[in-house]
PDB file of N, CA and C in Angstrom:
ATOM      1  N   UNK A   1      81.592 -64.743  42.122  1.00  0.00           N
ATOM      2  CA  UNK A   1      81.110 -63.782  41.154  1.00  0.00           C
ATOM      3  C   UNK A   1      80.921 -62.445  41.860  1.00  0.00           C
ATOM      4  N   UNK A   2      81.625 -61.339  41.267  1.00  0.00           N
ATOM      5  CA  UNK A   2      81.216 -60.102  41.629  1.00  0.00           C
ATOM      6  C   UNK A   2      80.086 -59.389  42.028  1.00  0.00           C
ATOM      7  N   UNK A   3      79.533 -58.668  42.589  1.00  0.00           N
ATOM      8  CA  UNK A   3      78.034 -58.075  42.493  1.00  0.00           C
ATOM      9  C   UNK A   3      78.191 -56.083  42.340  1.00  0.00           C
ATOM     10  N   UNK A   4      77.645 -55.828  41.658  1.00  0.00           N
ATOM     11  CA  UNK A   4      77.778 -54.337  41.441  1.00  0.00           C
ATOM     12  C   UNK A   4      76.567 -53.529  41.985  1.00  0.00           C
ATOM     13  N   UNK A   5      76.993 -52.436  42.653  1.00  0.00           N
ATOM     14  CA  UNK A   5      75.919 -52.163  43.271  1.00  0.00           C
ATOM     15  C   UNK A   5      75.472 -50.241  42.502  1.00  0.00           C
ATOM     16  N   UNK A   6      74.460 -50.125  41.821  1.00  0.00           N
ATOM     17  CA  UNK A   6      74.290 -48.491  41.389  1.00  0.00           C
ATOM     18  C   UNK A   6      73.645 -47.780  42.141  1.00  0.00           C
ATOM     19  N   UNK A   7      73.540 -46.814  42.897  1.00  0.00           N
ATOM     20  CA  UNK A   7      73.143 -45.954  43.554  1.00  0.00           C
ATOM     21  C   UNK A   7      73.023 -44.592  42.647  1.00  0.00           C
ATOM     22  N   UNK A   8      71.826 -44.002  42.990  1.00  0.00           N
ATOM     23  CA  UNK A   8      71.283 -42.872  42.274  1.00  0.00           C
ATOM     24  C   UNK A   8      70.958 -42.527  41.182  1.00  0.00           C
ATOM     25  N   UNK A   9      70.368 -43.649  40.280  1.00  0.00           N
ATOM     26  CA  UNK A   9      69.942 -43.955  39.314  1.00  0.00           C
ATOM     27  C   UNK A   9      68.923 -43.506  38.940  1.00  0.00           C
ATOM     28  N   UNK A  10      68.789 -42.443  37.333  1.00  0.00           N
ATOM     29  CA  UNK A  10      67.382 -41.797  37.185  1.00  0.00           C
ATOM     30  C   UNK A  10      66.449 -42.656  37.339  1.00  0.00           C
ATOM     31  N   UNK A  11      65.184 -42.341  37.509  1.00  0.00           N
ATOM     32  CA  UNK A  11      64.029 -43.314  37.504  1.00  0.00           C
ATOM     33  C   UNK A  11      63.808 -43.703  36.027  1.00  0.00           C
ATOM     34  N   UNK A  12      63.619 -42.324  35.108  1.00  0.00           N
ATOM     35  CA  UNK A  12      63.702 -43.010  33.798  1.00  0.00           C
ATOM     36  C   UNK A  12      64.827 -43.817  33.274  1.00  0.00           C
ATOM     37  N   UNK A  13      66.265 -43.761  33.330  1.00  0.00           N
ATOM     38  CA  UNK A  13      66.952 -44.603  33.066  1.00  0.00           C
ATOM     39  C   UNK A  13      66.566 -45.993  33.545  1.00  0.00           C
ATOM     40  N   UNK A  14      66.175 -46.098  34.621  1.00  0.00           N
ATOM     41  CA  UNK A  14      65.591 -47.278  35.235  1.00  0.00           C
ATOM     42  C   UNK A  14      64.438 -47.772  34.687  1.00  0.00           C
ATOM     43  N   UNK A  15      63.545 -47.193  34.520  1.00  0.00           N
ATOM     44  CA  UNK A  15      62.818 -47.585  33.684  1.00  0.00           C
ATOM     45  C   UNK A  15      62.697 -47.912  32.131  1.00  0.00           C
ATOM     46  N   UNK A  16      63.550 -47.699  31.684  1.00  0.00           N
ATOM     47  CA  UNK A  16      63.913 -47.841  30.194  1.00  0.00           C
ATOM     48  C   UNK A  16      64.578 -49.120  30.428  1.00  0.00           C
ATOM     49  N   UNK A  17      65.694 -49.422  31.526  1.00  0.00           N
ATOM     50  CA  UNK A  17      66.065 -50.235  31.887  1.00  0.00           C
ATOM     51  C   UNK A  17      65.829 -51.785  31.826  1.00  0.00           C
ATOM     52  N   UNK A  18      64.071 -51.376  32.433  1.00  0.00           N
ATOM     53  CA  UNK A  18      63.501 -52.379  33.098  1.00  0.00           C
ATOM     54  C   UNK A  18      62.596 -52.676  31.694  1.00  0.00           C
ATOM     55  N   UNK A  19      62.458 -52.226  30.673  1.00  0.00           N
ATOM     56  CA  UNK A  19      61.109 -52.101  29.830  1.00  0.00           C
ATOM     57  C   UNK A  19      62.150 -53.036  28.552  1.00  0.00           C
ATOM     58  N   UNK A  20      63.498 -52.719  28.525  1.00  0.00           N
ATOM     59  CA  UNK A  20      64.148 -53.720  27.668  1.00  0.00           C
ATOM     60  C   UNK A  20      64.659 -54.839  28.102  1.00  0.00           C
ATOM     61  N   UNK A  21      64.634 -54.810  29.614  1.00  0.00           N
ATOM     62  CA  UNK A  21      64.639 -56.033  30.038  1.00  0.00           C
ATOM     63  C   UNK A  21      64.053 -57.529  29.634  1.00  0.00           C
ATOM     64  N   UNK A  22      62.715 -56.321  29.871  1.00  0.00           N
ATOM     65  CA  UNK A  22      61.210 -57.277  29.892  1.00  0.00           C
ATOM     66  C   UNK A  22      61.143 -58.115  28.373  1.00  0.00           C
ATOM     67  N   UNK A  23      61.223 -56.936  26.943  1.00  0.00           N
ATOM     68  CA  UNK A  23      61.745 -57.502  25.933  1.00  0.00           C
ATOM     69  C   UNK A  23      62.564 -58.257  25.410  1.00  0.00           C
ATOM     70  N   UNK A  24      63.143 -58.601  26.217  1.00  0.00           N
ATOM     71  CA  UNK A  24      64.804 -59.621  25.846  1.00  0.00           C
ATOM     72  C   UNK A  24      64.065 -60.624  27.485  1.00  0.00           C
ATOM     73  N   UNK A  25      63.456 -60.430  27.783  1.00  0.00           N
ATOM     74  CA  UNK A  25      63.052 -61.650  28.847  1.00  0.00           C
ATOM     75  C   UNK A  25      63.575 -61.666  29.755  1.00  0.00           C
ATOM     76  N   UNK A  26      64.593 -60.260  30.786  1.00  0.00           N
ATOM     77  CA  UNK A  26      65.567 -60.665  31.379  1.00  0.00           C
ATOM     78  C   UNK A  26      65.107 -60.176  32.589  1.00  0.00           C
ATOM     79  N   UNK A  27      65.967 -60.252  33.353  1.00  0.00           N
ATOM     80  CA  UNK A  27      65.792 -59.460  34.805  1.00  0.00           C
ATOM     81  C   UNK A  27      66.560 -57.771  34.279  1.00  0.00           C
ATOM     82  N   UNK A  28      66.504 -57.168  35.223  1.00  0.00           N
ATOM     83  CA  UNK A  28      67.339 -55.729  35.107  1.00  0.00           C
ATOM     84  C   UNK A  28      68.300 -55.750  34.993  1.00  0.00           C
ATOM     85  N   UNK A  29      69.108 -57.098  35.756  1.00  0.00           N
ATOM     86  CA  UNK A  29      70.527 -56.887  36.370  1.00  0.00           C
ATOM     87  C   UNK A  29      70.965 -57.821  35.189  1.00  0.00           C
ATOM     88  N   UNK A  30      70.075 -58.762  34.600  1.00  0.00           N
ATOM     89  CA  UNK A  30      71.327 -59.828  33.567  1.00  0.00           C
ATOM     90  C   UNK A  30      71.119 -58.568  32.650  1.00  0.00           C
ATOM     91  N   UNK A  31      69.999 -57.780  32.494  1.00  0.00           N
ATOM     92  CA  UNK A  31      70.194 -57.166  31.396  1.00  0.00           C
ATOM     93  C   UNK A  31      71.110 -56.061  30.864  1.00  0.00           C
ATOM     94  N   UNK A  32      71.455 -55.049  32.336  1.00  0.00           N
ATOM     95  CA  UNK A  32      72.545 -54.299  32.457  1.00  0.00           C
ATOM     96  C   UNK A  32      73.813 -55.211  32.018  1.00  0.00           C
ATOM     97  N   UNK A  33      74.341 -56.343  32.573  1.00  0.00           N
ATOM     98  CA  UNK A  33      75.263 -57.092  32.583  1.00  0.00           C
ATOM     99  C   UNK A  33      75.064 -57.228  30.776  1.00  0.00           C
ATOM    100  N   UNK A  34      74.450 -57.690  30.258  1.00  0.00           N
ATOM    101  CA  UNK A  34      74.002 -58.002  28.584  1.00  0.00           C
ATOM    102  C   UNK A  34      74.752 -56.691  27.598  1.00  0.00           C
ATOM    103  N   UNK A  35      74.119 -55.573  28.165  1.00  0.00           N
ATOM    104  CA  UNK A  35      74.625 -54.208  27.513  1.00  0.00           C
ATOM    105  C   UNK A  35      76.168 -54.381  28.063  1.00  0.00           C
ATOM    106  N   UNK A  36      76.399 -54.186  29.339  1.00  0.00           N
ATOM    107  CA  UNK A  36      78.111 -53.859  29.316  1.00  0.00           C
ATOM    108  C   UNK A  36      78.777 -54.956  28.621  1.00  0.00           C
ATOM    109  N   UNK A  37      78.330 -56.394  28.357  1.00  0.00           N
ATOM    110  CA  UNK A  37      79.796 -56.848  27.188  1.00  0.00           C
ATOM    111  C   UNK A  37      79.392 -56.598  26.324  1.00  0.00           C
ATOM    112  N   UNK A  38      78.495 -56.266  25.800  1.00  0.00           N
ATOM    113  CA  UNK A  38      77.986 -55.859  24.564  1.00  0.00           C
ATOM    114  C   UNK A  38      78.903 -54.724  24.294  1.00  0.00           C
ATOM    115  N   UNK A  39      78.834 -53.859  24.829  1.00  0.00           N
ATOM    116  CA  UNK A  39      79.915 -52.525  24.809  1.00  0.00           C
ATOM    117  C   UNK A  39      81.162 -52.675  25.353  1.00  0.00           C
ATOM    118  N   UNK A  40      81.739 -54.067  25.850  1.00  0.00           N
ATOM    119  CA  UNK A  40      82.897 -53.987  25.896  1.00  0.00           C
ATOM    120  C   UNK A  40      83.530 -54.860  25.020  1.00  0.00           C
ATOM    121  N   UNK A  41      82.601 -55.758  24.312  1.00  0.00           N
ATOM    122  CA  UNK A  41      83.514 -56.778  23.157  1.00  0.00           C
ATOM    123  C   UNK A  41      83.058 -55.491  22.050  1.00  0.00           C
ATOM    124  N   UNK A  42      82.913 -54.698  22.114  1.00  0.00           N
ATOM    125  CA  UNK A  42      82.802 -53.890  20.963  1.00  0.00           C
ATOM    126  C   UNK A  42      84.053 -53.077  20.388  1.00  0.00           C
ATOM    127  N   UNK A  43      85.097 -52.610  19.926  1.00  0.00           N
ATOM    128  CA  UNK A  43      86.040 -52.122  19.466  1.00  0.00           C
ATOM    129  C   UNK A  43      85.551 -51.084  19.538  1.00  0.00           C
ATOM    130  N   UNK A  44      87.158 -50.526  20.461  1.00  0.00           N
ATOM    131  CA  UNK A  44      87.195 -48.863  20.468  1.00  0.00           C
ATOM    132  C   UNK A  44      87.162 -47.303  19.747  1.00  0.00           C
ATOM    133  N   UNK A  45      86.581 -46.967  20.004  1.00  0.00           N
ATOM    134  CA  UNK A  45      85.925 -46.077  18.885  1.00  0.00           C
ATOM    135  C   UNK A  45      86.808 -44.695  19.366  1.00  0.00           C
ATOM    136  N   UNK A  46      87.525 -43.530  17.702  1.00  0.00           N
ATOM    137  CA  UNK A  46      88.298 -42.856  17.981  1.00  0.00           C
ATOM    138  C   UNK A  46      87.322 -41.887  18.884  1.00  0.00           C
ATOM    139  N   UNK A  47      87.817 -40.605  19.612  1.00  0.00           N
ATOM    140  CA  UNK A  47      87.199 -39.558  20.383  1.00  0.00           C
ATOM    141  C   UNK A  47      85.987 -38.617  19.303  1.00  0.00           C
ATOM    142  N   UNK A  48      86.387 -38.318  18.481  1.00  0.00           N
ATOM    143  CA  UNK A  48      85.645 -37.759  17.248  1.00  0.00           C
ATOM    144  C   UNK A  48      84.463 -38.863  16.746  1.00  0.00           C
ATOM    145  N   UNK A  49      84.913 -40.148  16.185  1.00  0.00           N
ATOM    146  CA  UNK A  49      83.825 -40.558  16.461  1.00  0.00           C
ATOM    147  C   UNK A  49      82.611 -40.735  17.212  1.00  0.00           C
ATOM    148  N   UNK A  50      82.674 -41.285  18.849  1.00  0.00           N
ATOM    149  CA  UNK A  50      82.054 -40.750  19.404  1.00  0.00           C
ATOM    150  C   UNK A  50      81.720 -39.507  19.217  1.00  0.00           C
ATOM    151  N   UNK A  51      82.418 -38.637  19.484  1.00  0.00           N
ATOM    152  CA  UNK A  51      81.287 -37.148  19.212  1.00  0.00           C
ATOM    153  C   UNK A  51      79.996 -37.489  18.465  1.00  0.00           C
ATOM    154  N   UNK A  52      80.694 -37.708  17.608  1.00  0.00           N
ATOM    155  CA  UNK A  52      79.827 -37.508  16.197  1.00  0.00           C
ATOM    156  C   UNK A  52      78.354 -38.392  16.508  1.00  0.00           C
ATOM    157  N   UNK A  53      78.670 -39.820  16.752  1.00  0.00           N
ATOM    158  CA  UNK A  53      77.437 -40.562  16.987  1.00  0.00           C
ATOM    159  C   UNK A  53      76.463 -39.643  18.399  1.00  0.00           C
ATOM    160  N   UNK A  54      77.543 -39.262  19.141  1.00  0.00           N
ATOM    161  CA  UNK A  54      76.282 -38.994  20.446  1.00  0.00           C
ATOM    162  C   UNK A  54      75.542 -37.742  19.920  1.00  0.00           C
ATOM    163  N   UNK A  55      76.111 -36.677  18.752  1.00  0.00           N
ATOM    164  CA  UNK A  55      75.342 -35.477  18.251  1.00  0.00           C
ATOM    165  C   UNK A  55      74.396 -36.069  17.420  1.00  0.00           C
ATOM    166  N   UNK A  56      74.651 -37.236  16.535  1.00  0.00           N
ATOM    167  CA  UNK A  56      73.296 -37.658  15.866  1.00  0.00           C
ATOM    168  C   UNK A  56      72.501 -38.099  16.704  1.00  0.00           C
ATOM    169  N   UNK A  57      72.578 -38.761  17.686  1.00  0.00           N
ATOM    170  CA  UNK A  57      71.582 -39.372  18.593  1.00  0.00           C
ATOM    171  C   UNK A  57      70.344 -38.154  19.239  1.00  0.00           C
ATOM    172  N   UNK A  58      71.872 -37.520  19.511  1.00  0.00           N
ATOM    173  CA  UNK A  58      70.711 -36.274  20.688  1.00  0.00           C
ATOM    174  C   UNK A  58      69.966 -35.110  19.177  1.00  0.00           C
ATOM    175  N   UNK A  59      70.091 -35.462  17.841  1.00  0.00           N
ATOM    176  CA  UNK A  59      69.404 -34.513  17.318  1.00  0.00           C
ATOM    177  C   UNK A  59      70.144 -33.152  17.045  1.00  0.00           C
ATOM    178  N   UNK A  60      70.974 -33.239  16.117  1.00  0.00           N
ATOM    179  CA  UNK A  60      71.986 -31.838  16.037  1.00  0.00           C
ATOM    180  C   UNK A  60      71.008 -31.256  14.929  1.00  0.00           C
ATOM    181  N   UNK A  61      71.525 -29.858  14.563  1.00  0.00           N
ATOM    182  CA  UNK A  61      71.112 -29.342  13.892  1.00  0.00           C
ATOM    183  C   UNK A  61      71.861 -27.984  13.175  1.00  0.00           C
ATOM    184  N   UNK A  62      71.995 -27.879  12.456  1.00  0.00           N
ATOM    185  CA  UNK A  62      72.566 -26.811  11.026  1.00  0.00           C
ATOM    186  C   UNK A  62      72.255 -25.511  11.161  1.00  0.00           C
ATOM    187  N   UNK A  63      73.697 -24.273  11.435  1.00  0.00           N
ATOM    188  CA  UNK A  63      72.727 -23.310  12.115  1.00  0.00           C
ATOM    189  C   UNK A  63      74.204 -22.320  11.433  1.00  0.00           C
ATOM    190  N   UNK A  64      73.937 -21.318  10.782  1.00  0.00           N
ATOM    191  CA  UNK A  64      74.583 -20.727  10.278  1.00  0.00           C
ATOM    192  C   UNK A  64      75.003 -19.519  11.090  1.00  0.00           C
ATOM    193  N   UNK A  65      74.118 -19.390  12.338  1.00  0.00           N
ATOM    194  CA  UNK A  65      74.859 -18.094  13.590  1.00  0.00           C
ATOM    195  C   UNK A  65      75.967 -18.791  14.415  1.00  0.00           C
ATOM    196  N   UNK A  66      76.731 -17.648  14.674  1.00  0.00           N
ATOM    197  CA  UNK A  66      77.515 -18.327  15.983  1.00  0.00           C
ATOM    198  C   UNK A  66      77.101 -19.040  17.351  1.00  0.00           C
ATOM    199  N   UNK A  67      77.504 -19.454  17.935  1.00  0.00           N
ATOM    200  CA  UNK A  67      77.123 -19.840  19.404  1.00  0.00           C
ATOM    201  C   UNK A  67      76.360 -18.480  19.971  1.00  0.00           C
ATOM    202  N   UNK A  68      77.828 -17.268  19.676  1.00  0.00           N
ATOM    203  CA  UNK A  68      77.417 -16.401  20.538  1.00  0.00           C
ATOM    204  C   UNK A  68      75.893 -15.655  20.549  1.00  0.00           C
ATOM    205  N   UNK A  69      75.860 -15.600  19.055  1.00  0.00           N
ATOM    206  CA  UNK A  69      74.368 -15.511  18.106  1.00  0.00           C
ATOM    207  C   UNK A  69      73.353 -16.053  19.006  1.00  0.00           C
ATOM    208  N   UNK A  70      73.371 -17.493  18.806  1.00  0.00           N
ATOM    209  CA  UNK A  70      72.429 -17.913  19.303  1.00  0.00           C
ATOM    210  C   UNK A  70      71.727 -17.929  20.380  1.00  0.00           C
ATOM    211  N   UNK A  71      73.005 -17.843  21.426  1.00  0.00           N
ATOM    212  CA  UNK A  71      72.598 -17.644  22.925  1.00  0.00           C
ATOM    213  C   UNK A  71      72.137 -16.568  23.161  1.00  0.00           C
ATOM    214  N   UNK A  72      72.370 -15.366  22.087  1.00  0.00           N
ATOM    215  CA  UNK A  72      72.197 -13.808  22.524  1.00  0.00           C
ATOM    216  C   UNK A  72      70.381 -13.601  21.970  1.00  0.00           C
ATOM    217  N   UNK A  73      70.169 -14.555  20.817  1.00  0.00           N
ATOM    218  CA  UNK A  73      68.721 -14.596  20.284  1.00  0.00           C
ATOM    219  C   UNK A  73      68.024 -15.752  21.531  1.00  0.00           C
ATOM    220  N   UNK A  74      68.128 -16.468  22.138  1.00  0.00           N
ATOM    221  CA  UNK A  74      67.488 -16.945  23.028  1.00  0.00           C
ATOM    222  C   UNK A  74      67.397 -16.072  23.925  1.00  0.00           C
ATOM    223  N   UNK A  75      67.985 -15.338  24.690  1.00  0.00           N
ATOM    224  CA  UNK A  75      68.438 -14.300  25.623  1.00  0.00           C
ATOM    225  C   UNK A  75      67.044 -13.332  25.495  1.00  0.00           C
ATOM    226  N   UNK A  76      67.278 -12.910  24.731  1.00  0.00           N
ATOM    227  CA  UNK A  76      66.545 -12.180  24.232  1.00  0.00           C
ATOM    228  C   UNK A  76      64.872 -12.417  23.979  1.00  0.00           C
ATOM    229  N   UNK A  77      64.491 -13.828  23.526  1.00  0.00           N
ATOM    230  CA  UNK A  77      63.029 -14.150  23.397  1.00  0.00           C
ATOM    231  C   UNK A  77      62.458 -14.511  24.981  1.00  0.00           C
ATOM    232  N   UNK A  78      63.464 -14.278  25.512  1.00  0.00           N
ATOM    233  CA  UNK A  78      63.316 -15.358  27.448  1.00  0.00           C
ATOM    234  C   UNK A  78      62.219 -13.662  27.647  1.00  0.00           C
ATOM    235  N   UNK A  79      61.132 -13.783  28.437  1.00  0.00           N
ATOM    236  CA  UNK A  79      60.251 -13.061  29.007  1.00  0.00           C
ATOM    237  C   UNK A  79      60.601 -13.513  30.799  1.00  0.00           C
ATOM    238  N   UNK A  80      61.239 -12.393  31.020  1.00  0.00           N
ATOM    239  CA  UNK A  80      61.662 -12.279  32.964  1.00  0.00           C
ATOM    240  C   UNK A  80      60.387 -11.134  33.353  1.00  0.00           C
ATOM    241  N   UNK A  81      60.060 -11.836  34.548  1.00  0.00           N
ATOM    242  CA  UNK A  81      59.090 -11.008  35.021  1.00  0.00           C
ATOM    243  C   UNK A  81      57.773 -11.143  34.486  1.00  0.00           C
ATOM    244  N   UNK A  82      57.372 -11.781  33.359  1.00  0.00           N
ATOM    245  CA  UNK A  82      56.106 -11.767  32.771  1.00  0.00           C
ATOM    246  C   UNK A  82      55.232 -12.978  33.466  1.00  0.00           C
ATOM    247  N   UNK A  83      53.861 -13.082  33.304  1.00  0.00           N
ATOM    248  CA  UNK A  83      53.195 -14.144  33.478  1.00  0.00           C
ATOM    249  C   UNK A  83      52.832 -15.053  32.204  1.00  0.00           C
ATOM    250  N   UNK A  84      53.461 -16.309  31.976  1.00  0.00           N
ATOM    251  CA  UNK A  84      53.386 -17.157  31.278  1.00  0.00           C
ATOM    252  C   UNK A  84      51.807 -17.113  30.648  1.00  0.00           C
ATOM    253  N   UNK A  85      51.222 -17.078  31.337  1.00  0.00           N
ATOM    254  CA  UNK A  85      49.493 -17.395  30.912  1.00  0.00           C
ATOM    255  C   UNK A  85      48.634 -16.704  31.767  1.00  0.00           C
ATOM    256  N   UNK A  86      47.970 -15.637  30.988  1.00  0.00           N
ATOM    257  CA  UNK A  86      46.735 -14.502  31.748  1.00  0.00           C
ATOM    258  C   UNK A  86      45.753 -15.241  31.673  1.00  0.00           C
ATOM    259  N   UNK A  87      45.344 -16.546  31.037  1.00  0.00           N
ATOM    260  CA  UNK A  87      44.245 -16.834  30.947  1.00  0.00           C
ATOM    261  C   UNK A  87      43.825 -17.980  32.514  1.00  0.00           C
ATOM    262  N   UNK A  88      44.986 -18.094  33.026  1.00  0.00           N
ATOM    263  CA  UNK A  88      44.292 -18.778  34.398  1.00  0.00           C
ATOM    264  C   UNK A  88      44.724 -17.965  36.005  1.00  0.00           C
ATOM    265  N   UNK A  89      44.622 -16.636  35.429  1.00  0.00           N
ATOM    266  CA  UNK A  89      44.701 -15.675  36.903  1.00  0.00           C
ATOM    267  C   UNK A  89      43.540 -16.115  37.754  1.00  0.00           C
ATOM    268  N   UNK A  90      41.883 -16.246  37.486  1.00  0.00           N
ATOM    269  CA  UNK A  90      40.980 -16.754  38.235  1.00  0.00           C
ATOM    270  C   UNK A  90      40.799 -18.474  38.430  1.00  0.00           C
ATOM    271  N   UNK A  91      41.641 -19.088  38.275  1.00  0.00           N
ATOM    272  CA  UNK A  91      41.295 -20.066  38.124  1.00  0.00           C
ATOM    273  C   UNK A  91      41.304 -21.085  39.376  1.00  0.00           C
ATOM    274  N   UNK A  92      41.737 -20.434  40.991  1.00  0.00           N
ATOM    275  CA  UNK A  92      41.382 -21.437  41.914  1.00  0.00           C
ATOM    276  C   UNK A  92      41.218 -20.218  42.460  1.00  0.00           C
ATOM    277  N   UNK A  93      40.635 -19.300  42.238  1.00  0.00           N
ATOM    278  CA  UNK A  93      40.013 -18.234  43.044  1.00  0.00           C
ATOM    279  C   UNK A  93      38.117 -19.049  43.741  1.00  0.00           C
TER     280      UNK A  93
END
């Protein structure tokens, strides 16, 4: 039997990891192993699809400016040079 080895793994991924493990009763590693056939007896999904599911996941949203719009109105609210919060200038004085 094979053994797979991951290196540099977020801690939160790891921990999310380990927390559905625990729910399904498993170790980390049957449980990783659990998800990949899970996603590989699964039928291939066109490129657009994907898109589409990973923009609902991460939270899309409906926006009638351009990109360029938008980036130029963020740009713009960004404060360079300012101090975030006057109210803790004395505060380990």
């Amino acid at each position: 039997m094979a053994t797979l080895q991951v290196k540099g793994m977020d801690d939160r991924l790891y921990q999310a990891l380990g927390a559905r493990a625990a729910m399904e009763n498993r170790s980390i590693s049957q449980e990783v192993v659990a998800i990949i056939q899970k996603y590989l007896s699964s039928p291939l999904r066109d490129p657009q699809e994907t898109g589409r599911a990973i923009l609902e996941l991460a939270g899309s949203w409906q926006d009638d400016r351009s990109a360029e719009k938008i980036a130029r109105d963020i740009r713009r609210s960004r404060r360079y040079g300012q101090r975030r919060s006057k109210d803790l200038d004395n505060v380990f004085t």
